[in-house]
Protein backbone atom coordinates (compact mmCIF):
# COMPACT_ATOMS: atom_id res chain seq x y z
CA UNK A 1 149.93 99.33 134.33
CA UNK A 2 148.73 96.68 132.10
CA UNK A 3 147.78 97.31 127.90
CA UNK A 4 144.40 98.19 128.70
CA UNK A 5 144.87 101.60 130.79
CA UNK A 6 147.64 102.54 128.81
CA UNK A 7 145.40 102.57 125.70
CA UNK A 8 142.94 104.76 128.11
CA UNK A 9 145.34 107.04 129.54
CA UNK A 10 146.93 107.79 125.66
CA UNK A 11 143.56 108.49 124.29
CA UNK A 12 142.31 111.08 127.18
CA UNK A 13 145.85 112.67 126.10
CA UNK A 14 144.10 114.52 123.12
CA UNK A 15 140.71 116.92 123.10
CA UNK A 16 139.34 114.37 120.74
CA UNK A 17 140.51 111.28 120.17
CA UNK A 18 138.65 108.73 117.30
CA UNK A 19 140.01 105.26 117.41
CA UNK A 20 139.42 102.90 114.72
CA UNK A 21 136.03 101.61 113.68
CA UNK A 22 135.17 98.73 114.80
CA UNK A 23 134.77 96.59 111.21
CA UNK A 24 131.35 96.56 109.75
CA UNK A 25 130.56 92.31 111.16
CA UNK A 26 131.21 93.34 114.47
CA UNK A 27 128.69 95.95 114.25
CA UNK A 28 125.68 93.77 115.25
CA UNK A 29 122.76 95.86 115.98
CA UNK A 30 121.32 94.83 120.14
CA UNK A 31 117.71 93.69 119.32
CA UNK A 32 115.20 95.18 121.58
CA UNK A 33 114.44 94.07 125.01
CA UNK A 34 112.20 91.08 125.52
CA UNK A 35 108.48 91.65 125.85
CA UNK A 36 107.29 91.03 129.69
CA UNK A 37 103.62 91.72 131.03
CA UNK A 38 104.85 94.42 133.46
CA UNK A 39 103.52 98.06 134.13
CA UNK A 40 106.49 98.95 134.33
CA UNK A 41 110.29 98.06 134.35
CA UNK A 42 114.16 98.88 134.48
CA UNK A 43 117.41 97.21 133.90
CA UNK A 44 120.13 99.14 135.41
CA UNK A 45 123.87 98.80 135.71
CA UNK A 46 125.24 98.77 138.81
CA UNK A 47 128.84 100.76 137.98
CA UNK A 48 127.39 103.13 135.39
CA UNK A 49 124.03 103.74 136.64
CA UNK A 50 122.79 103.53 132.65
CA UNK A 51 119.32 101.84 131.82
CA UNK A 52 120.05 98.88 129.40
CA UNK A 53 116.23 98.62 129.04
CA UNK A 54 113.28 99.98 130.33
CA UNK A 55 109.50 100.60 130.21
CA UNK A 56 107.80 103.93 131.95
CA UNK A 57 110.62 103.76 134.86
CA UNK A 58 109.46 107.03 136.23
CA UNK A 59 105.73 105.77 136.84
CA UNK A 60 104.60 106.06 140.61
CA UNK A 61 103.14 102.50 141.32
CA UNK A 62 102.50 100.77 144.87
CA UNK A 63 105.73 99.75 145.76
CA UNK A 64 103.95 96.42 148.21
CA UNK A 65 106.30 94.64 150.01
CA UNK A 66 109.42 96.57 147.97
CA UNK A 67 108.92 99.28 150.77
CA UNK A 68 110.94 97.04 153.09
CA UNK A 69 114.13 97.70 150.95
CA UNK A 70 113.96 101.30 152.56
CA UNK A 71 113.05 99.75 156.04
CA UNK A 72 116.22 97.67 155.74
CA UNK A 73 118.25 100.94 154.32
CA UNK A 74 117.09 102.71 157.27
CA UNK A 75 117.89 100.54 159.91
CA UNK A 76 121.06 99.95 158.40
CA UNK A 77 122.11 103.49 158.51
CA UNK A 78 121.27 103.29 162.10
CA UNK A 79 123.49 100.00 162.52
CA UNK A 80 126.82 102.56 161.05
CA UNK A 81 125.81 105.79 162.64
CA UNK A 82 126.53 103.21 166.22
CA UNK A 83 122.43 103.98 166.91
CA UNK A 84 121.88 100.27 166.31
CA UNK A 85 123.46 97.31 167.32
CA UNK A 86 122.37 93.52 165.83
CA UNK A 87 122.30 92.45 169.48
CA UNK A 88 120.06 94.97 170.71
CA UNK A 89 116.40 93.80 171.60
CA UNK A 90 112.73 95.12 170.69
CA UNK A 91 110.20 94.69 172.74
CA UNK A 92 107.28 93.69 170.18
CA UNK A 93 104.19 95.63 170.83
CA UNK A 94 100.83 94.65 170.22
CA UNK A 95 100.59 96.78 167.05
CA UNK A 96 103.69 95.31 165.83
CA UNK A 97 102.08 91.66 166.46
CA UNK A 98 98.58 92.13 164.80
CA UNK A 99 100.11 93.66 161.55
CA UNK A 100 98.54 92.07 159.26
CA UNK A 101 100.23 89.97 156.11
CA UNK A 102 103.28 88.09 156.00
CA UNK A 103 104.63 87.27 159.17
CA UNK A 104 107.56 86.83 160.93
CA UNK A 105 105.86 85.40 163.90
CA UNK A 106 106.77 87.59 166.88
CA UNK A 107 105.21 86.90 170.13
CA UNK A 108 103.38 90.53 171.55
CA UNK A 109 105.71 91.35 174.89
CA UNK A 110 109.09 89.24 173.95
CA UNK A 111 112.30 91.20 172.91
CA UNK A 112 113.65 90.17 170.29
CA UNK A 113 117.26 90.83 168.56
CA UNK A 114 117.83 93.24 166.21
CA UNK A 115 119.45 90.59 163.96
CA UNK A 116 116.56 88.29 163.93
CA UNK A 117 114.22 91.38 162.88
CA UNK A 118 116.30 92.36 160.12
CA UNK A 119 116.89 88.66 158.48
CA UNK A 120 112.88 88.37 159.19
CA UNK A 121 111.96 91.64 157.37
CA UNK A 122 114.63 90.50 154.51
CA UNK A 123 114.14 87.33 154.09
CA UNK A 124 110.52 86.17 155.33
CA UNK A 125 109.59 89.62 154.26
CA UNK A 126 107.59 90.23 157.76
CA UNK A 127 105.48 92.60 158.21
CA UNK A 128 105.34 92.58 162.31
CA UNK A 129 109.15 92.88 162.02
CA UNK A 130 109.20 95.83 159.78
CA UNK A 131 106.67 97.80 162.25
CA UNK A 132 108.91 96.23 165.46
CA UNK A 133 112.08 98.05 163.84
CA UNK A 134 110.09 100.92 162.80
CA UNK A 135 108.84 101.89 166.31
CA UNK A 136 112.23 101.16 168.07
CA UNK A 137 113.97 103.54 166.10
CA UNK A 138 111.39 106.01 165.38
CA UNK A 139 109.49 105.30 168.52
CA UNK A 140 106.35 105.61 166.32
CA UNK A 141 105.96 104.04 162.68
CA UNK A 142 104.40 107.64 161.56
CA UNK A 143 107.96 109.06 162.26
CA UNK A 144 109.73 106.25 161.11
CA UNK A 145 108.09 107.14 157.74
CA UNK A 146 109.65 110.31 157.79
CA UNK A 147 113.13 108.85 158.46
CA UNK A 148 112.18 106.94 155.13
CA UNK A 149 111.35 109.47 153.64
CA UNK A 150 114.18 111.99 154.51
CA UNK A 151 116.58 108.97 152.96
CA UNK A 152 114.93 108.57 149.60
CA UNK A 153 115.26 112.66 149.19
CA UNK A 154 119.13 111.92 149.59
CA UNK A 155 118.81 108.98 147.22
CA UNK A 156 117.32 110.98 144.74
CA UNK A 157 114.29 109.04 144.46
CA UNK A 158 111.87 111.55 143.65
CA UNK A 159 108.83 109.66 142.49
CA UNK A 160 108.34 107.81 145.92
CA UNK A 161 106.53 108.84 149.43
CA UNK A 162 106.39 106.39 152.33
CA UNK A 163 103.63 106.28 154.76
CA UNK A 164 104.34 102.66 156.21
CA UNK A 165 107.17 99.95 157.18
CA UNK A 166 105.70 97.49 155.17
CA UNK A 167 104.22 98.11 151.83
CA UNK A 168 101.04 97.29 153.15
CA UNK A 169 98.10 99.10 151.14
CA UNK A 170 97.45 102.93 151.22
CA UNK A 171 97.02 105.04 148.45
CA UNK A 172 99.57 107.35 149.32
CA UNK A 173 102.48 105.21 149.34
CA UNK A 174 104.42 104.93 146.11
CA UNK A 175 107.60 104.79 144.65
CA UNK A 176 108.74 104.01 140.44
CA UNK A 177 110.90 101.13 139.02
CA UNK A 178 114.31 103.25 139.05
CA UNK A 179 114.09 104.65 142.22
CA UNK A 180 114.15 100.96 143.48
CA UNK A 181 116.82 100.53 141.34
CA UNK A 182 118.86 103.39 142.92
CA UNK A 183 117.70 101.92 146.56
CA UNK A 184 118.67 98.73 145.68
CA UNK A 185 122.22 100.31 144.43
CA UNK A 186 122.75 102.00 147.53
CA UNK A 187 122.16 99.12 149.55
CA UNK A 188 124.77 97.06 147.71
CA UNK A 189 127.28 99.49 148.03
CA UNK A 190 126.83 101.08 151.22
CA UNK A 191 126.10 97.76 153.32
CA UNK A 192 128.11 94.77 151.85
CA UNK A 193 128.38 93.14 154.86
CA UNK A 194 124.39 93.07 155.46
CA UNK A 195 124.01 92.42 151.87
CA UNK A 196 124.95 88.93 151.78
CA UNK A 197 121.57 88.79 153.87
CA UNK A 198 119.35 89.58 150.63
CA UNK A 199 120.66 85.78 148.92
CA UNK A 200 119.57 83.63 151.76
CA UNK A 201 117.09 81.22 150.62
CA UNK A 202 115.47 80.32 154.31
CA UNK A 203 114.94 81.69 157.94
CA UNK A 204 113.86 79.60 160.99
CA UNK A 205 112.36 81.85 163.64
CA UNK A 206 110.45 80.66 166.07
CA UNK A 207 110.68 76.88 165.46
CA UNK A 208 109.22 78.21 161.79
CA UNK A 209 110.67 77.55 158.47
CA UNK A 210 109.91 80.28 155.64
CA UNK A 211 111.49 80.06 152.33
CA UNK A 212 112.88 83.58 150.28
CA UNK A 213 109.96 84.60 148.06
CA UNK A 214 112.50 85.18 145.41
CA UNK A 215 112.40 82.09 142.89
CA UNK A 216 115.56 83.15 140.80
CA UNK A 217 117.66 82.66 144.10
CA UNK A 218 116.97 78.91 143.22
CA UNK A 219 117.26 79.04 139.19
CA UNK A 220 120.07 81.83 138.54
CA UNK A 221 123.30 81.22 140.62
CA UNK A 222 124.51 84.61 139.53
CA UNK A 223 121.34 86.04 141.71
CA UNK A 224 121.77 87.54 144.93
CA UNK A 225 118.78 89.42 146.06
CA UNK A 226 116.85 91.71 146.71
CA UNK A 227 113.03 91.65 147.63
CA UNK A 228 109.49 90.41 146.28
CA UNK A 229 106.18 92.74 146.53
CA UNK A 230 102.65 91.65 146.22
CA UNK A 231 99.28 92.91 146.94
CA UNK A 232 96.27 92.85 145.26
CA UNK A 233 96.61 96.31 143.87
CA UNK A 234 100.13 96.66 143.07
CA UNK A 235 100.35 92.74 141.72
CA UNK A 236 103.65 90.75 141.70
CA UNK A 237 106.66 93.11 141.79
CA UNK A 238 110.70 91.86 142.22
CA UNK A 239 113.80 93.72 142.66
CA UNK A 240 116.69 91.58 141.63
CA UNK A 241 120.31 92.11 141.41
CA UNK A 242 123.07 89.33 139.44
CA UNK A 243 126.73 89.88 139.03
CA UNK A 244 128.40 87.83 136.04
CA UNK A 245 132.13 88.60 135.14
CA UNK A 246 132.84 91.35 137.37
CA UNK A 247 129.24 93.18 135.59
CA UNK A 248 126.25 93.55 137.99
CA UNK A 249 122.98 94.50 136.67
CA UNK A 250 119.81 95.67 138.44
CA UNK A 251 115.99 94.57 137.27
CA UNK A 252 113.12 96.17 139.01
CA UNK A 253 109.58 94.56 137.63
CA UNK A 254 106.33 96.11 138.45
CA UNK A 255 102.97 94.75 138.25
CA UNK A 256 103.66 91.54 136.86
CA UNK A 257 100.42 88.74 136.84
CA UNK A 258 101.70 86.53 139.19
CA UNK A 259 104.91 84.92 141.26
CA UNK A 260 105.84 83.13 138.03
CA UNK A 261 105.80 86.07 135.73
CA UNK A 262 107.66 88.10 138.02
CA UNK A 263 110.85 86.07 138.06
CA UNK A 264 110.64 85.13 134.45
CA UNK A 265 110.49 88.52 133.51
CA UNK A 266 113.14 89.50 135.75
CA UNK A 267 115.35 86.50 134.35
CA UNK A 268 114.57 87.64 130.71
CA UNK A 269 115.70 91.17 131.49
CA UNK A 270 119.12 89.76 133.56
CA UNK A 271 120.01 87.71 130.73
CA UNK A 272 119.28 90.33 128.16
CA UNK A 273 121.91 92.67 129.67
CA UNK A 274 124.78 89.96 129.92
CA UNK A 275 123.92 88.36 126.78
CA UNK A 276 123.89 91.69 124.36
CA UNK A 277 126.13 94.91 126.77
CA UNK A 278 129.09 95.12 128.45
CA UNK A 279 130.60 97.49 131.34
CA UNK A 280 134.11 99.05 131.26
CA UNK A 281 135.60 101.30 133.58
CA UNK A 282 137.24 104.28 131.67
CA UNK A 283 138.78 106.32 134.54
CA UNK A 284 139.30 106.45 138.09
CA UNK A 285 138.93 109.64 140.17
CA UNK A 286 142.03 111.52 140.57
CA UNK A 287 143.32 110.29 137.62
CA UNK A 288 145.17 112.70 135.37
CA UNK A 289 143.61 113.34 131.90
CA UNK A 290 145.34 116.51 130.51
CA UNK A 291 147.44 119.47 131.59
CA UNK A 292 146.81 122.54 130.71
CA UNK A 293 148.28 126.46 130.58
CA UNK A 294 147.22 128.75 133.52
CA UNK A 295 147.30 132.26 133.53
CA UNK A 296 148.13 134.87 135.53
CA UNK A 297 148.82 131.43 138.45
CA UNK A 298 151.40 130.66 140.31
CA UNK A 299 151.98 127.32 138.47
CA UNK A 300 152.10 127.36 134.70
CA UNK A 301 150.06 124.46 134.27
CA UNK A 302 147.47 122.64 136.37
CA UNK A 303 146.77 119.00 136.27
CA UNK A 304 142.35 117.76 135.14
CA UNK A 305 140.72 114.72 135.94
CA UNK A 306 137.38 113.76 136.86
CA UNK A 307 135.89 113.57 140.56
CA UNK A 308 134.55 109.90 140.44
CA UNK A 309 135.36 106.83 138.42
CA UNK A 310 133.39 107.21 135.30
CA UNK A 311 131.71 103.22 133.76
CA UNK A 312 130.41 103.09 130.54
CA UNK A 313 127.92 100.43 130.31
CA UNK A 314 127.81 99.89 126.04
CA UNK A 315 126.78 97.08 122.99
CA UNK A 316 129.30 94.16 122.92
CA UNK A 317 132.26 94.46 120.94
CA UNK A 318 131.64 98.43 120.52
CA UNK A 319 134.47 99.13 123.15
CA UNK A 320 136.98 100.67 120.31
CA UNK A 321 134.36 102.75 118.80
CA UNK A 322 134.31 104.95 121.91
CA UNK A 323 135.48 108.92 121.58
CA UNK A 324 137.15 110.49 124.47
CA UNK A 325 136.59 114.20 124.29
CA UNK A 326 137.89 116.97 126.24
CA UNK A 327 136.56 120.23 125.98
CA UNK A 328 137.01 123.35 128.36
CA UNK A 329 134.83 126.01 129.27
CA UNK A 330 137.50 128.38 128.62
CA UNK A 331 141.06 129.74 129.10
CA UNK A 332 142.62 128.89 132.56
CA UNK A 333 143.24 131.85 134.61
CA UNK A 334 144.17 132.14 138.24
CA UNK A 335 143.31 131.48 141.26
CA UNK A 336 141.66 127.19 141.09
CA UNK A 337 140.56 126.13 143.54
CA UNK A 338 141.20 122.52 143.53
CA UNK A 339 138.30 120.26 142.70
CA UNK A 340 136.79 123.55 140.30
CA UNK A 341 134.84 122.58 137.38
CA UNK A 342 136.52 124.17 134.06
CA UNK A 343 135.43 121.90 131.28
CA UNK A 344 133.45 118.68 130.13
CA UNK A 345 134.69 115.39 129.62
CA UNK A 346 132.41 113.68 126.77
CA UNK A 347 132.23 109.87 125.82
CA UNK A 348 130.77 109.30 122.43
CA UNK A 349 129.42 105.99 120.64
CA UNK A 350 128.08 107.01 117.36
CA UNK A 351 127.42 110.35 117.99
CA UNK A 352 125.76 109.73 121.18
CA UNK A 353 127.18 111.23 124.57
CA UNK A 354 127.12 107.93 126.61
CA UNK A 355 128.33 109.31 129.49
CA UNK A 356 129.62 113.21 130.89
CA UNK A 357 131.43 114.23 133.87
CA UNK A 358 132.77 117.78 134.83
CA UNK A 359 136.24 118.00 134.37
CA UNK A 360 137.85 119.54 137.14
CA UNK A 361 141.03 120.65 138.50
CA UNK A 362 143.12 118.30 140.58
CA UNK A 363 144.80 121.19 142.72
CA UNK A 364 144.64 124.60 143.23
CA UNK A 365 146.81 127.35 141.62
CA UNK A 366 147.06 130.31 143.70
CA UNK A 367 147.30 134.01 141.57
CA UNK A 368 150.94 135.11 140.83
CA UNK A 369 152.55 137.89 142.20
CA UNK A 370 152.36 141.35 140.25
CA UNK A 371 155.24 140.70 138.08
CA UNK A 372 154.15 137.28 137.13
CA UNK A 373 150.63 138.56 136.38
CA UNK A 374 151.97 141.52 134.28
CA UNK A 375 154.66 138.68 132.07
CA UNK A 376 151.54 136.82 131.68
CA UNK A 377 149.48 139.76 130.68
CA UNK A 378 151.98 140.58 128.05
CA UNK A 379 152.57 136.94 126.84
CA UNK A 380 148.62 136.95 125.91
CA UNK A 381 148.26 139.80 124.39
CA UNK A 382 151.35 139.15 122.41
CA UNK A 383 149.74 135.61 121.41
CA UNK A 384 146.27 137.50 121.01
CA UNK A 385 148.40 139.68 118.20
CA UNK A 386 149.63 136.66 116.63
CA UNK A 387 147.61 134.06 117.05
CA UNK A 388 149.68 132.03 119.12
């Protein structure tokens, strides 16, 4: 156990815990977020899942060529439920072929692997690929929608509706800068191996060389992915993910003027969140974080944690201004079950909750028998008398 967790463990030890302030010159106040010519925008961390920066984040745009991130997701999924194998082939249909756009190249009546579809929907951003994987999994593009769909319910991406592979134009198709964000997440975590996939710069296919649309692949070694967008409608959008020291931000940009703006605003936003926060994990799930008296249970005391690893994404050099606080719902009292929510735990930064998580308990306590209900009984009502 090195210094830093003991300091963590010791202060989650107490309901409320204030550490020293952090002296007044350290106390820099983060200027506000660069000014980019975007509808709208995010800058999310990848552990915490806390905006940095952001501009309407909730606004339903056209999501263009973005939409493949979910085609990708989807097919994916299919890969780890064993549905899917890279060296399956598609037979490319005719429909598949005259999709209009940016093109892998597929020839109509040729099967062609599964791996070569994915790297061409992911890297040359091809729209005949997207509709070739959409129909052999879905068998129609219509149903593969709903597959889409049905995933970015799970995700939690409420402001977005899929009616396409591809991003191509329809007015029904949408989807908002943070629910890219959360795709984009979810593809990172749930598909590392694939992932890798999203920082190559080139695919040959066909005897045809196309480049990775995404310019900061080139410029920003910490870069690696995820996807470009444009149409005329929904202009020049870019969802980019970077990972410097062991901190990996995500930037979605929507509606940017061109190719240019798109990865300058995305760079100004990446080095924004390096240059002026920093990401700590606090706790780890299952760890313990107080005991405390149960009543009327077959144990005297039960052991509280949290159910996932709680991040705190904060302002350089705030990290010993943070406030651990404990606080439960009410007195213990048999039977837990184990995993049962029975309090709060509360991180504070200046009198702002920066991050909350149910506290919960980390086994159950069954109900004593009759005598050891009636001692405890007693015992309270004694302590009720006395206040003790």
């Amino acid at each position: 156990m090195n210094a830093k967790q003991r300091k963590l463990i010791h202060r989650t030890l107490l309901v409320l815990v204030l550490l020293c302030a952090v002296p007044a010159f350290a106390q820099v106040p983060v200027p506000a977020p660069p000014s980019i010519g975007a509808s709208s925008y995010i800058l999310l961390d990848f552990h915490s899942l806390q905006s940095v920066a952001e501009r309407e984040p909730d606004l339903p745009v056209e999501p263009a060529s973005i939409t493949k991130l979910m085609t990708s997701y989807v097919a994916f999924r299919e890969i780890a439920m064993g549905n899917l194998a890279l060296d399956d082939t598609v037979l490319i249909s005719e429909r598949a072929w005259r999709t209009p756009g940016s093109r892998m190249f597929v020839e109509v009546g040729t099967r062609v692997r599964v791996e070569d579809l994915m790297r061409g929907i992911i890297i040359q951003s091809g729209n005949d690929a997207s509709v070739a994987i959409a129909e052999h999994i879905g068998g129609s593009e219509e149903v593969f929608a709903s597959m889409m769909n049905e995933q970015a319910r799970a995700l939690g991406m409420v402001n977005t509706n899929y009616v396409n592979s591809t991003g191509l134009p329809d007015p029904e198709q949408l989807t908002s800068a943070r629910d890219s964000a959360l795709l984009a997440r979810a593809l990172i975590s749930e598909f590392p191996d694939f992932y890798s996939w999203y920082s190559e710069r080139e695919f040959i296919y066909n005897e045809i060389r196309q480049h990775n649309r995404n310019r900061l692949l080139w410029r920003d070694p910490s870069v690696d992915g995820l996807k470009t967008g444009h149409t005329t409608t929904a202009g020049y959008c870019l969802v980019t993910s970077a990972s410097r020291d062991g901190m990996r931000l995500i930037s979605v940009v929507m509606g940017t003027a061109s190719e240019e703006a798109r990865a300058t605003a995305s760079q100004a936003l990446l080095n924004y969140g390096f240059r002026f926060f920093e990401t700590y994990q606090l706790y780890e799930a299952g760890d313990e974080l107080r005991r405390e008296r149960v009543w009327q249970g077959s144990e005297r005391e039960v052991s509280l944690g949290i159910a996932d690893d709680l991040f705190v994404t904060i302002p350089r050099g705030r990290y010993d201004a943070l406030e651990a606080r404990l606080e439960l719902d009410d007195d213990l009292t048999a039977p837990l079950a184990e995993g049962e929510a029975v309090g709060q735990l509360m991180i504070v930064l200046d009198a702002d909750v920066v991050a909350q998580r149910p506290l919960v308990t980390r086994q159950a306590v069954e109900r004593a028998g009759f005598f050891g209900r009636t001692t405890d009984g007693l015992r309270r009502w004694v302590g009720g008398l006395f206040g003790g």
